[in-house]
N, C-alpha and C. Protein backbone atom coordinates (compact mmCIF):
# COMPACT_ATOMS: atom_id res chain seq x y z
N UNK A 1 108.98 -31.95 22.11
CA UNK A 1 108.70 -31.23 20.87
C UNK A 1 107.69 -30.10 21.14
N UNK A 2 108.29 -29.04 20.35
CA UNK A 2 106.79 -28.14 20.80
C UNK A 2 105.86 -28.11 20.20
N UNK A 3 104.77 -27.31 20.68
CA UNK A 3 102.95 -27.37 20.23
C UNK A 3 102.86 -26.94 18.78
N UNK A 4 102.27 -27.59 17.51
CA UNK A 4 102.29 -26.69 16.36
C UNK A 4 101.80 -25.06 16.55
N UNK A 5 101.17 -24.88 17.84
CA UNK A 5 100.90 -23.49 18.11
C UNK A 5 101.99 -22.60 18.04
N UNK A 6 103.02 -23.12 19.14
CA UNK A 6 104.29 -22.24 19.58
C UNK A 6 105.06 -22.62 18.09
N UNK A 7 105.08 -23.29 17.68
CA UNK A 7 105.92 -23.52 16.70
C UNK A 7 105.63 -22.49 15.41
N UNK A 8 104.51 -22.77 14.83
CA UNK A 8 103.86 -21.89 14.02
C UNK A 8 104.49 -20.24 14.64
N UNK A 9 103.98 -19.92 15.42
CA UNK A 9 104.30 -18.56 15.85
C UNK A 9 105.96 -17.95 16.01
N UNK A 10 106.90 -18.78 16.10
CA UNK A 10 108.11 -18.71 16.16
C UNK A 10 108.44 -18.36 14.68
N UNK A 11 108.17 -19.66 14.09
CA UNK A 11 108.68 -19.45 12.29
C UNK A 11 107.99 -18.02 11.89
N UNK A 12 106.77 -18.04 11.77
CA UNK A 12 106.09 -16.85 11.48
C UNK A 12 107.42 -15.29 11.82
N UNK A 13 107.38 -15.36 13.56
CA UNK A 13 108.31 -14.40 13.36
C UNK A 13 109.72 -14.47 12.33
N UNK A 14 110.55 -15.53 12.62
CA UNK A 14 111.46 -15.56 12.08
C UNK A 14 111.26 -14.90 10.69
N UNK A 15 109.86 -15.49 10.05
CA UNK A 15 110.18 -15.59 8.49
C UNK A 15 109.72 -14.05 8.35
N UNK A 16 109.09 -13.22 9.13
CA UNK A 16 109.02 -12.14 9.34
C UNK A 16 109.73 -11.17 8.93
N UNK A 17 110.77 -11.48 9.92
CA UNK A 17 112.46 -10.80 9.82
C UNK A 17 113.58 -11.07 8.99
N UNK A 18 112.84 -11.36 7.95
CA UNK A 18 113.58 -11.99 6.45
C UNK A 18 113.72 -10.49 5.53
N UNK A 19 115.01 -10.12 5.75
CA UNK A 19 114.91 -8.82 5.03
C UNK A 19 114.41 -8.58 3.29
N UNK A 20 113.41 -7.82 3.21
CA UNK A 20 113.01 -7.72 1.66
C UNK A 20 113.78 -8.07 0.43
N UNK A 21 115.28 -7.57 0.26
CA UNK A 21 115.55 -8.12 -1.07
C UNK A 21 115.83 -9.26 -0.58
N UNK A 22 116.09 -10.28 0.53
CA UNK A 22 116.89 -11.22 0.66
C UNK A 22 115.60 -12.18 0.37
N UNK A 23 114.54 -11.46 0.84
CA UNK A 23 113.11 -12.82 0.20
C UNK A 23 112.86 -12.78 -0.90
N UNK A 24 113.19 -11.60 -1.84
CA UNK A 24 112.77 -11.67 -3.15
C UNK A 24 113.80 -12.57 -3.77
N UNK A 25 115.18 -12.62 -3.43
CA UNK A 25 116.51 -13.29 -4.01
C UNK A 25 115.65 -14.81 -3.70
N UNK A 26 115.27 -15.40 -2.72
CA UNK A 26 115.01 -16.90 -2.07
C UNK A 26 113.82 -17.30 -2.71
N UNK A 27 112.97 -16.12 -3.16
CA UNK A 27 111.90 -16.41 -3.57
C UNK A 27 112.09 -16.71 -5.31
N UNK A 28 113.00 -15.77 -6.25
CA UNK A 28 113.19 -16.02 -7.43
C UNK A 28 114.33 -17.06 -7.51
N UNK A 29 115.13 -17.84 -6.73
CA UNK A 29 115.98 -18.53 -6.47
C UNK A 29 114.93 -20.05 -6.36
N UNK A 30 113.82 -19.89 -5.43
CA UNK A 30 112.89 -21.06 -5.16
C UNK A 30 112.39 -21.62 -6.57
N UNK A 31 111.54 -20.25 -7.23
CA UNK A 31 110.88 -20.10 -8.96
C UNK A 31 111.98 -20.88 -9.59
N UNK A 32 113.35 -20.39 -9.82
CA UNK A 32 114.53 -20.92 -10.32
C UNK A 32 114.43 -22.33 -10.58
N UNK A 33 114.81 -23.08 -9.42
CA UNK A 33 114.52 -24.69 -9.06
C UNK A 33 113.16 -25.23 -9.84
N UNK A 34 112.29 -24.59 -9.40
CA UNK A 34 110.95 -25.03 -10.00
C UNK A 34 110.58 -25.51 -11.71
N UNK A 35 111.43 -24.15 -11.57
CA UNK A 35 111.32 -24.05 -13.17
C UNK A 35 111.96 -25.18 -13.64
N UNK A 36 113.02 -25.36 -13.45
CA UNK A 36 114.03 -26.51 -13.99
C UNK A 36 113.30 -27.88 -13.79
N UNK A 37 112.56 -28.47 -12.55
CA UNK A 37 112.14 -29.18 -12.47
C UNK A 37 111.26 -30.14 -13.53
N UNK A 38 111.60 -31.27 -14.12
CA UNK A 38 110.66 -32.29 -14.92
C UNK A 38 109.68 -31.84 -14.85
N UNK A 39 109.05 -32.47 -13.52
CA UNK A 39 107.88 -32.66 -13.30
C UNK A 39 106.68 -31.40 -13.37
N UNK A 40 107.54 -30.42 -13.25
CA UNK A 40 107.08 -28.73 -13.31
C UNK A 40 107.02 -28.33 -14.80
N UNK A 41 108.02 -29.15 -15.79
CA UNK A 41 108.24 -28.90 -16.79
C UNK A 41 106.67 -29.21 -17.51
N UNK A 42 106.49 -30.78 -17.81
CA UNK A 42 105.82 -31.54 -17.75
C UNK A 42 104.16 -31.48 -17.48
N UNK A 43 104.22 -30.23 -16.51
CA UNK A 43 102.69 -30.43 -16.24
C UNK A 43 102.04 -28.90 -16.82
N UNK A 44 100.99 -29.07 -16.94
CA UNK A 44 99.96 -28.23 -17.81
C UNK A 44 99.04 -27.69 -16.80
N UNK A 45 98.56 -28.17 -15.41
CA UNK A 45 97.42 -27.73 -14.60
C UNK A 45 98.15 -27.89 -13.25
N UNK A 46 98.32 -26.46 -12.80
CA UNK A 46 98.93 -26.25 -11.73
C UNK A 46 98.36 -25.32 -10.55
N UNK A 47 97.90 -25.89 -9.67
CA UNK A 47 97.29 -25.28 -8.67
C UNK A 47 98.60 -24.31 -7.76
N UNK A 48 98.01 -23.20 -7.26
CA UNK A 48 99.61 -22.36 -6.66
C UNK A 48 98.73 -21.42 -5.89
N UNK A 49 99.82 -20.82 -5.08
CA UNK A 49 99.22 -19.64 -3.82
C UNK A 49 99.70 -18.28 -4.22
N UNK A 50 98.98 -17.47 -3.57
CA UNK A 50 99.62 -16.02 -3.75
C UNK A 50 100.62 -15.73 -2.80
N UNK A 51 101.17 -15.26 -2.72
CA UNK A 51 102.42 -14.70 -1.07
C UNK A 51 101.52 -14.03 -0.03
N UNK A 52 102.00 -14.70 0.74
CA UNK A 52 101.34 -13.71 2.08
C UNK A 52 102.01 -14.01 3.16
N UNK A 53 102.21 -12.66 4.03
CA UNK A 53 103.11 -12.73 5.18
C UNK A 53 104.49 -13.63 4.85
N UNK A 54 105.13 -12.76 4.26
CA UNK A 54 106.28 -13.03 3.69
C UNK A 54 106.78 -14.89 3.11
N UNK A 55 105.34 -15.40 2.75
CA UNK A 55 105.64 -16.42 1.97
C UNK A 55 106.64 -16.49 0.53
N UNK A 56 107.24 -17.41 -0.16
CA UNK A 56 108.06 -17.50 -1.10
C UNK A 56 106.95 -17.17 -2.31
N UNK A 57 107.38 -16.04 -2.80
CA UNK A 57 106.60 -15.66 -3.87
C UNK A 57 107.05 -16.13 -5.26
N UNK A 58 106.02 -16.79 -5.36
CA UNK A 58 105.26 -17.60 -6.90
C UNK A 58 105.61 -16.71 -7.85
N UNK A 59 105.02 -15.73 -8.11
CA UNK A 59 105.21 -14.90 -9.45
C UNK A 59 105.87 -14.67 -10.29
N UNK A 60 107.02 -14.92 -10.07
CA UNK A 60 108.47 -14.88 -11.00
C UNK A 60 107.99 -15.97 -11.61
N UNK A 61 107.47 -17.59 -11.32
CA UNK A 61 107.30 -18.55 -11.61
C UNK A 61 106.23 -18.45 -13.09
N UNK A 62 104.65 -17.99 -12.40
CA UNK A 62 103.94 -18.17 -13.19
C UNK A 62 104.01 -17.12 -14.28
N UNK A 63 105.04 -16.00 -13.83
CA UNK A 63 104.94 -14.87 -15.45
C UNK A 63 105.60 -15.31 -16.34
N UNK A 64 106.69 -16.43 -15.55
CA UNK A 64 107.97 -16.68 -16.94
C UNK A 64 106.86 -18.17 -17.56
N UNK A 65 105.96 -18.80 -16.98
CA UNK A 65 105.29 -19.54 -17.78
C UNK A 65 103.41 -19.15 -17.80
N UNK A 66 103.41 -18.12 -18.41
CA UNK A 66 101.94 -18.17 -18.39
C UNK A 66 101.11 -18.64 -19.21
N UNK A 67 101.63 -19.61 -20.44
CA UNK A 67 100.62 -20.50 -21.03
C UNK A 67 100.71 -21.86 -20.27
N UNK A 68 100.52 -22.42 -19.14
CA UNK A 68 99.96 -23.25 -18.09
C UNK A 68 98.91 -22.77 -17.63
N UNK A 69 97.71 -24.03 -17.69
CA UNK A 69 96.79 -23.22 -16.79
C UNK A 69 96.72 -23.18 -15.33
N UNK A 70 96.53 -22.02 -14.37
CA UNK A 70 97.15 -22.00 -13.39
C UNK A 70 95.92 -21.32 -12.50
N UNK A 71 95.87 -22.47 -11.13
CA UNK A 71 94.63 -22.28 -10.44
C UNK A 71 95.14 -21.75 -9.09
N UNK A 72 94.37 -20.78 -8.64
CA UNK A 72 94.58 -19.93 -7.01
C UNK A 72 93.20 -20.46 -6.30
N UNK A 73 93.29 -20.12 -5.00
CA UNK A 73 91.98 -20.48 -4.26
C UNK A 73 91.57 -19.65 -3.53
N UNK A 74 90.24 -19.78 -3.27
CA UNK A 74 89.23 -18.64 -2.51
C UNK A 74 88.74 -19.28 -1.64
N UNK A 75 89.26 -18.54 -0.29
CA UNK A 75 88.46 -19.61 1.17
C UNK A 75 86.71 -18.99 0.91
N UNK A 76 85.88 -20.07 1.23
CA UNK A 76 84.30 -20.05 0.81
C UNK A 76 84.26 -20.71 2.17
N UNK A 77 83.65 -19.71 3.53
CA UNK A 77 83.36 -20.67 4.43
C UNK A 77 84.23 -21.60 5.09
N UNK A 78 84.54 -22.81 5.37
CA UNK A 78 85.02 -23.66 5.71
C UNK A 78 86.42 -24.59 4.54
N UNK A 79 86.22 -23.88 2.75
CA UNK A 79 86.35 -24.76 2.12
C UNK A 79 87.41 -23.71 0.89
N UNK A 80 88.30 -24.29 -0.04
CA UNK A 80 89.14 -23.73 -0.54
C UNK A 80 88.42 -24.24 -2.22
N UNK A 81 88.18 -23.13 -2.84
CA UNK A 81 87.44 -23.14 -4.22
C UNK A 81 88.51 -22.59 -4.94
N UNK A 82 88.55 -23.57 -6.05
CA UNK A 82 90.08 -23.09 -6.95
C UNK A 82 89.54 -23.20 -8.28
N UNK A 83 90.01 -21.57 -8.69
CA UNK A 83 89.50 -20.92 -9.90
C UNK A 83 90.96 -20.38 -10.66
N UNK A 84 90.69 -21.01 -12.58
CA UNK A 84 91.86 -20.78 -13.41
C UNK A 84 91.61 -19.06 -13.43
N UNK A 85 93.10 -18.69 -13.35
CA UNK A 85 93.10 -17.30 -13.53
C UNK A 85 94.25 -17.43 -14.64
N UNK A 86 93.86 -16.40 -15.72
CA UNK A 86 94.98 -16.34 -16.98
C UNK A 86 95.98 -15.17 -16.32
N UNK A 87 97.20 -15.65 -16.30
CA UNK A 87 98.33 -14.69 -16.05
C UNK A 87 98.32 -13.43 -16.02
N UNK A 88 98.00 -13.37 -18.02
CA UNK A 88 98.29 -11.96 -18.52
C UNK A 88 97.11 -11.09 -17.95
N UNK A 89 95.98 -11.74 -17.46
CA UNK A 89 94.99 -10.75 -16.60
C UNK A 89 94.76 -10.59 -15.12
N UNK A 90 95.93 -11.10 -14.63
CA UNK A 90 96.04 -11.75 -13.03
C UNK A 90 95.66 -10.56 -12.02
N UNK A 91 96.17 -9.58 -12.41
CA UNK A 91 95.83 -8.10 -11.83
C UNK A 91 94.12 -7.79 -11.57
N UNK A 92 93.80 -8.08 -12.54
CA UNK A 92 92.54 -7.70 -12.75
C UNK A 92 91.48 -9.01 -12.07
N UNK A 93 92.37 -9.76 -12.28
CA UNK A 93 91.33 -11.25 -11.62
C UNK A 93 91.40 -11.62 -10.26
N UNK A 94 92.30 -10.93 -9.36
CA UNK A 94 92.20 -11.23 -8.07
C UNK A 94 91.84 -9.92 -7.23
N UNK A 95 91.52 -10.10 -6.12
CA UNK A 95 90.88 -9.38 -4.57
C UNK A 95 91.41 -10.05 -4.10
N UNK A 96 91.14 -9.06 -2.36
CA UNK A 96 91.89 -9.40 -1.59
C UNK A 96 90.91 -10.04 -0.58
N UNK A 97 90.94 -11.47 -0.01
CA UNK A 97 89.81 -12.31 0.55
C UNK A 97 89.59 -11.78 1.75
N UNK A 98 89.12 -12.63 2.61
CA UNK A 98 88.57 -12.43 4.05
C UNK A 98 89.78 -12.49 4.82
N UNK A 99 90.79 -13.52 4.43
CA UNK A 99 92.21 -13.15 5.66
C UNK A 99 93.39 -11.99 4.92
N UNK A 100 93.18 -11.61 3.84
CA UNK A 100 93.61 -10.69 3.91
C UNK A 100 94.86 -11.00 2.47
N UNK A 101 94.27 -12.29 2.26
CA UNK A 101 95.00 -13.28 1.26
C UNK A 101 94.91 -12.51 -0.55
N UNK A 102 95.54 -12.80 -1.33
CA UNK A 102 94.99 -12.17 -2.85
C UNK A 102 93.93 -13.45 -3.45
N UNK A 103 93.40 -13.64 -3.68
CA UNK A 103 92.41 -14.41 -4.37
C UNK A 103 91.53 -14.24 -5.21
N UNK A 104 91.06 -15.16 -6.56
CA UNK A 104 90.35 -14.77 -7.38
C UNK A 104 89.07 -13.90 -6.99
N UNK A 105 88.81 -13.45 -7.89
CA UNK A 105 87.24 -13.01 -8.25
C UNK A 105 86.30 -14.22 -8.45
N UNK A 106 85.72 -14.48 -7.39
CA UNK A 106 84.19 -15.59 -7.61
C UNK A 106 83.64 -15.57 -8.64
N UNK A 107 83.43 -14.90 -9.91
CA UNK A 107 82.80 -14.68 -11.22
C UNK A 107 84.04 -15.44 -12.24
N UNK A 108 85.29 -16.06 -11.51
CA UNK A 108 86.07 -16.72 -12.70
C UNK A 108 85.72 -18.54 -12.83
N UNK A 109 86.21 -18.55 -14.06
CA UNK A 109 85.79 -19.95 -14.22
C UNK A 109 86.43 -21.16 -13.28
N UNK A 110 85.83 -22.16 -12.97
CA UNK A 110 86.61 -22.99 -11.50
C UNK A 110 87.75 -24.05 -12.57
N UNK A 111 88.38 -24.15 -11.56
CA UNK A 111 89.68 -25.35 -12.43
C UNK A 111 88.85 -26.74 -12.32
N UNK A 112 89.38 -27.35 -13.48
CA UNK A 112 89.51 -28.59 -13.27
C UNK A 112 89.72 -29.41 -12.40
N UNK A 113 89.41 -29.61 -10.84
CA UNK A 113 90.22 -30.63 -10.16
C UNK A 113 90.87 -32.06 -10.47
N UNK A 114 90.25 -32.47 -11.61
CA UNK A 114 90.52 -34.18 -11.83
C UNK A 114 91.57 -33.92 -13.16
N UNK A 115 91.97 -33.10 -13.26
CA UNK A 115 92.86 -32.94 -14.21
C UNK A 115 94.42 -32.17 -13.31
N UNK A 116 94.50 -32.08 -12.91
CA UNK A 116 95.61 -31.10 -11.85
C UNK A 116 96.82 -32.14 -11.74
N UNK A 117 98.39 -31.46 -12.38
CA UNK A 117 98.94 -32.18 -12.76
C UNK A 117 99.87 -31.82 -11.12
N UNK A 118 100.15 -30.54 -10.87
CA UNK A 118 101.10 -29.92 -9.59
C UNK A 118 100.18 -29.28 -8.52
N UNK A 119 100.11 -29.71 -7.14
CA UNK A 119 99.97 -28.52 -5.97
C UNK A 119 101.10 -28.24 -5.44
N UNK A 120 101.02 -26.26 -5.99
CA UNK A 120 102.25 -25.73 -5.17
C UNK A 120 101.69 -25.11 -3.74
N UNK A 121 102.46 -25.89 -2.52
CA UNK A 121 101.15 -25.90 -1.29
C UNK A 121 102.08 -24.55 -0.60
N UNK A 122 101.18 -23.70 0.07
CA UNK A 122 101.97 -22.88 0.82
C UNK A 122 102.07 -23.86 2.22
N UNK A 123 103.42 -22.84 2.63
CA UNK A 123 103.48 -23.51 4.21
C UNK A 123 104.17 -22.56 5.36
N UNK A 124 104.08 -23.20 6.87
CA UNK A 124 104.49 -22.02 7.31
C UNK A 124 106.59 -23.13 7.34
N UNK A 125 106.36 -24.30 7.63
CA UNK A 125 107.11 -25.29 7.86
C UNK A 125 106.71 -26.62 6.92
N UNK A 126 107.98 -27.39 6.78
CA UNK A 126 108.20 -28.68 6.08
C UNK A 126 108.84 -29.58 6.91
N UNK A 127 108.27 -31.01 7.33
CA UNK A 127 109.95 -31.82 7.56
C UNK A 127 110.30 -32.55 6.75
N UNK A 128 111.29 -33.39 6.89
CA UNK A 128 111.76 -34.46 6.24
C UNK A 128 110.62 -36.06 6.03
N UNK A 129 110.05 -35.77 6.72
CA UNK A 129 108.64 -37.21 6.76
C UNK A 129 107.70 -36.89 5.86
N UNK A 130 107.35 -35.02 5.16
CA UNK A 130 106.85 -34.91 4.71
C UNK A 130 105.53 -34.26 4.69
N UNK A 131 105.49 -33.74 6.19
CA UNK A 131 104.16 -33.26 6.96
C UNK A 131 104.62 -31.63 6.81
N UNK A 132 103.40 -30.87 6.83
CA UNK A 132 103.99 -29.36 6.52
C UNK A 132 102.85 -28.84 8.17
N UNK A 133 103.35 -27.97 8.25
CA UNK A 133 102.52 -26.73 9.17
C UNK A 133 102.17 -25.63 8.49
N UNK A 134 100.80 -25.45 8.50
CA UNK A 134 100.23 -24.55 7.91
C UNK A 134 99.92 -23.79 8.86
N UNK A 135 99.00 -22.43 8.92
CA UNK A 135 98.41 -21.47 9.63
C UNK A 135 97.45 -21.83 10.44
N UNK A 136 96.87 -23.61 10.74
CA UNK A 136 96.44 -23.25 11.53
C UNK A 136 94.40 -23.53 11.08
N UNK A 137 93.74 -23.25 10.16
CA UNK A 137 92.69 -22.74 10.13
C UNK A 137 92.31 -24.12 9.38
N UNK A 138 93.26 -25.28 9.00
CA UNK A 138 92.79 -26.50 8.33
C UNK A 138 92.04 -26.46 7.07
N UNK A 139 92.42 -25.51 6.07
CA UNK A 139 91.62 -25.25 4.65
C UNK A 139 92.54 -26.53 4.31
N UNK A 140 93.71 -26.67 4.09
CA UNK A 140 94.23 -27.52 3.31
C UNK A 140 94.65 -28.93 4.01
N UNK A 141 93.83 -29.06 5.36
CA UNK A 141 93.67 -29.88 5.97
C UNK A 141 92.04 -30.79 5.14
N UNK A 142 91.28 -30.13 5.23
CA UNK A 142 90.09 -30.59 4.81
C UNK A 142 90.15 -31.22 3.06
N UNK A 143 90.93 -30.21 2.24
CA UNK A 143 90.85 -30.32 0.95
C UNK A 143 92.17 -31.32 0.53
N UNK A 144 93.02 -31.06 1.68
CA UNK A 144 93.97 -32.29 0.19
C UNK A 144 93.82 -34.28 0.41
N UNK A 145 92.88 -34.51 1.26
CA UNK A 145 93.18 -35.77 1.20
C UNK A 145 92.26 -36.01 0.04
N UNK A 146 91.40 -35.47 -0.94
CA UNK A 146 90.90 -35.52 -1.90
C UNK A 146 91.27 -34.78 -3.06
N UNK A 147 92.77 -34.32 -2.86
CA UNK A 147 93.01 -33.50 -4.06
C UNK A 147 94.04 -34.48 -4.68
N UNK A 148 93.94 -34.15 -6.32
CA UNK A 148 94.57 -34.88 -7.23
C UNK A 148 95.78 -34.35 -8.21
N UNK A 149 96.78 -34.83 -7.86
CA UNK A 149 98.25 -33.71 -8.19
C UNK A 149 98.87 -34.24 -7.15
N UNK A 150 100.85 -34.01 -7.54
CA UNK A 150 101.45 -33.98 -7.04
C UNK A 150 101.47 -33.03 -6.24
N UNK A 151 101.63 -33.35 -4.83
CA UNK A 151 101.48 -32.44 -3.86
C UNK A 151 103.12 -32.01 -3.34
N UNK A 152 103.31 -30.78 -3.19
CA UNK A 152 104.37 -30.36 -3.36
C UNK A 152 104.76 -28.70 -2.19
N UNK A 153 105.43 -29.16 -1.17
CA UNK A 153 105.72 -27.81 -0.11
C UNK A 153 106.44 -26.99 -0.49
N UNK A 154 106.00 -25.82 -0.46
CA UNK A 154 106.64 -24.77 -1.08
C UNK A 154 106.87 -23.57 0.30
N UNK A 155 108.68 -23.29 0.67
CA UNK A 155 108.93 -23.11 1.61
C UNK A 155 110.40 -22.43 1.57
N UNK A 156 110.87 -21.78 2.29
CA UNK A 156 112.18 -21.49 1.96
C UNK A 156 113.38 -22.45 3.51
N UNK A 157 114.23 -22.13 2.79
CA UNK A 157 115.08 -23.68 3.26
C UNK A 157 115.50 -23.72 5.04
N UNK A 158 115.57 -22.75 5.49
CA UNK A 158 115.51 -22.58 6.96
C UNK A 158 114.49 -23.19 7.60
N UNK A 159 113.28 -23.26 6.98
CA UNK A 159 112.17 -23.94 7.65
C UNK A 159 111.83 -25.59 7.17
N UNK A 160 113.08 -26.24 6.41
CA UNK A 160 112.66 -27.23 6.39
C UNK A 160 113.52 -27.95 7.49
N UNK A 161 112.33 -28.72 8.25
CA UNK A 161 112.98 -29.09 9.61
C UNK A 161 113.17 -30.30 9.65
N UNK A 162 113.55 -31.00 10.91
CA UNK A 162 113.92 -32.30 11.04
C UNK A 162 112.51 -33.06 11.14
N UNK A 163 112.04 -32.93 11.80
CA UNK A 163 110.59 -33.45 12.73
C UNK A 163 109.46 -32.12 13.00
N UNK A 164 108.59 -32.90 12.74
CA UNK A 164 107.32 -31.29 13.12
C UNK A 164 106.26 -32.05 13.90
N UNK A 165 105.43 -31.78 14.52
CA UNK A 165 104.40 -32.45 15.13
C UNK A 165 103.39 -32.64 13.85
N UNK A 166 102.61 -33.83 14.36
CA UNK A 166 101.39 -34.06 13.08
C UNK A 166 100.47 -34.61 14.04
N UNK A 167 99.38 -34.42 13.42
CA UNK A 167 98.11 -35.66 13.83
C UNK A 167 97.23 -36.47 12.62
N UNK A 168 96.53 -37.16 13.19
CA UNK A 168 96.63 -38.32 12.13
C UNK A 168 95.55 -37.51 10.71
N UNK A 169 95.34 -36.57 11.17
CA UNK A 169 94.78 -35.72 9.66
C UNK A 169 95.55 -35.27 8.48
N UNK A 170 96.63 -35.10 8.87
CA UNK A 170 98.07 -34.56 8.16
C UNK A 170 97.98 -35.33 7.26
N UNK A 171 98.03 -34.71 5.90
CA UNK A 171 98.44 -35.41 4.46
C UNK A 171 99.71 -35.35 4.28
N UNK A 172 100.78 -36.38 3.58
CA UNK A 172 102.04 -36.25 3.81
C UNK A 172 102.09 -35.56 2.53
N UNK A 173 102.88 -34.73 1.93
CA UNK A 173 103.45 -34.23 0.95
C UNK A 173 104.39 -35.03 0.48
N UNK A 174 104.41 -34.98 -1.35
CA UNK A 174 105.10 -36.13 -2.05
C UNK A 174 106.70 -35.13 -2.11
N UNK A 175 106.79 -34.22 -2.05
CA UNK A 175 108.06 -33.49 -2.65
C UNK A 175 107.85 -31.94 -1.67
N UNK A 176 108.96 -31.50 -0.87
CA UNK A 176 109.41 -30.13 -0.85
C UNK A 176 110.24 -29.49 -1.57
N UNK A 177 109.51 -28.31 -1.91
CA UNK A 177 110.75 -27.53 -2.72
C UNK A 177 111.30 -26.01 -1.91
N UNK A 178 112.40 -25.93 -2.13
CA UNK A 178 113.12 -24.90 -0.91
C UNK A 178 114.10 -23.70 -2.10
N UNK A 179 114.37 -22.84 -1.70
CA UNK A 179 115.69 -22.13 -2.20
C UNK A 179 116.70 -22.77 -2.68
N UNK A 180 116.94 -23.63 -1.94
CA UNK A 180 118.29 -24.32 -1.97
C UNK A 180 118.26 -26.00 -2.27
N UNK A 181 116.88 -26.41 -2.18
CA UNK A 181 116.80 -27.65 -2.81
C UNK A 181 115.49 -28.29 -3.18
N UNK A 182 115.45 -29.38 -3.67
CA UNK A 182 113.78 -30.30 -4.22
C UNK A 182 114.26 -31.60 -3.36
N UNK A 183 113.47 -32.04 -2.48
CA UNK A 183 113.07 -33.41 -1.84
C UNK A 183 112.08 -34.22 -2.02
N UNK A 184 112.21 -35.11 -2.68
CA UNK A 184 111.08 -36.28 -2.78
C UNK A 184 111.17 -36.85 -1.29
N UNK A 185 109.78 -37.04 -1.07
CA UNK A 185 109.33 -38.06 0.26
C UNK A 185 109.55 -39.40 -0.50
């Protein structure tokens, strides 16, 4: 199996070379699914990411529901601080962080953590066991074995794989959601 290093860096390119309308189609196709989803239906406090480096973009998602309250995060140091941003002012409420990420303005009010009904987790990879590959830098290594919400990979469907490497820090994810499908672990 290879190193989550080489691995990471492979997908990265691939997802790279994902031609523009064809990510926006996978990405409002992903929103699509979501939307339909119960459990998406159902919940009121939803933690979510911005797109970056051609991640499956959220936005179609949270404009067609912007009375949910809906939390983004700001790397602080070592640690991921998640602040409600209202939709209809989303423009105005985010900067662009230290990696280069969109993230709130530090002057917004922080979410609820003990109330958080969905995490929509970015990823670079998903498998079937439920383990995701992230970038690498362990923000959501440190923060989710104490986060409260359905935890949920958000990914487009080429990258959900058979097997991925893990170590015993890896939080398993309860559900991936893809373009083309929703998997419960």
């Amino acid at each position: 199996m290879l190193t989550k290093k080489h691995l990471r860096q492979t997908i990265l390119r691939q997802r790279c070379q994902i031609p523009s309308l064809t990510w926006q189609q996978k990405s409002q196709a992903l929103a699509y699914r979501l939307s339909h989803w119960h459990l998406f239906q159902e919940a009121q406090n939803i933690l979510a990411f911005t797109s970056f480096r051609q991640e499956p973009d959220l936005s179609f998602l949270w404009n067609q529901f912007p009375n949910k309250n809906w939390g983004f995060s700001r790397c602080v140091g070592q640690d991921l601080i998640w602040h409600q941003v209202a939709i209809a002012d989303f423009d105005l409420s985010m900067q662009s962080g230290s990696y280069g990420i969109l993230e709130p303005k530090p002057d917004l009010n922080l979410m609820d953590l003990q109330s958080i009904d969905l995490i929509l987790i970015a990823a670079v990879a998903c498998d079937r066991n439920g383990y995701r590959l992230g970038y690498g830098g362990g923000f959501y290594d440190r923060w989710l074995p104490k986060a409260k919400g359905r935890k949920v990979g958000i990914i487009f469907d080429e990258f959900y794989l058979e097997e991925l490497p893990n170590d015993p820090w890896d939080v398993k994810l309860e559900a991936i959601a893809t373009d083309r499908q929703l998997v419960f672990i």
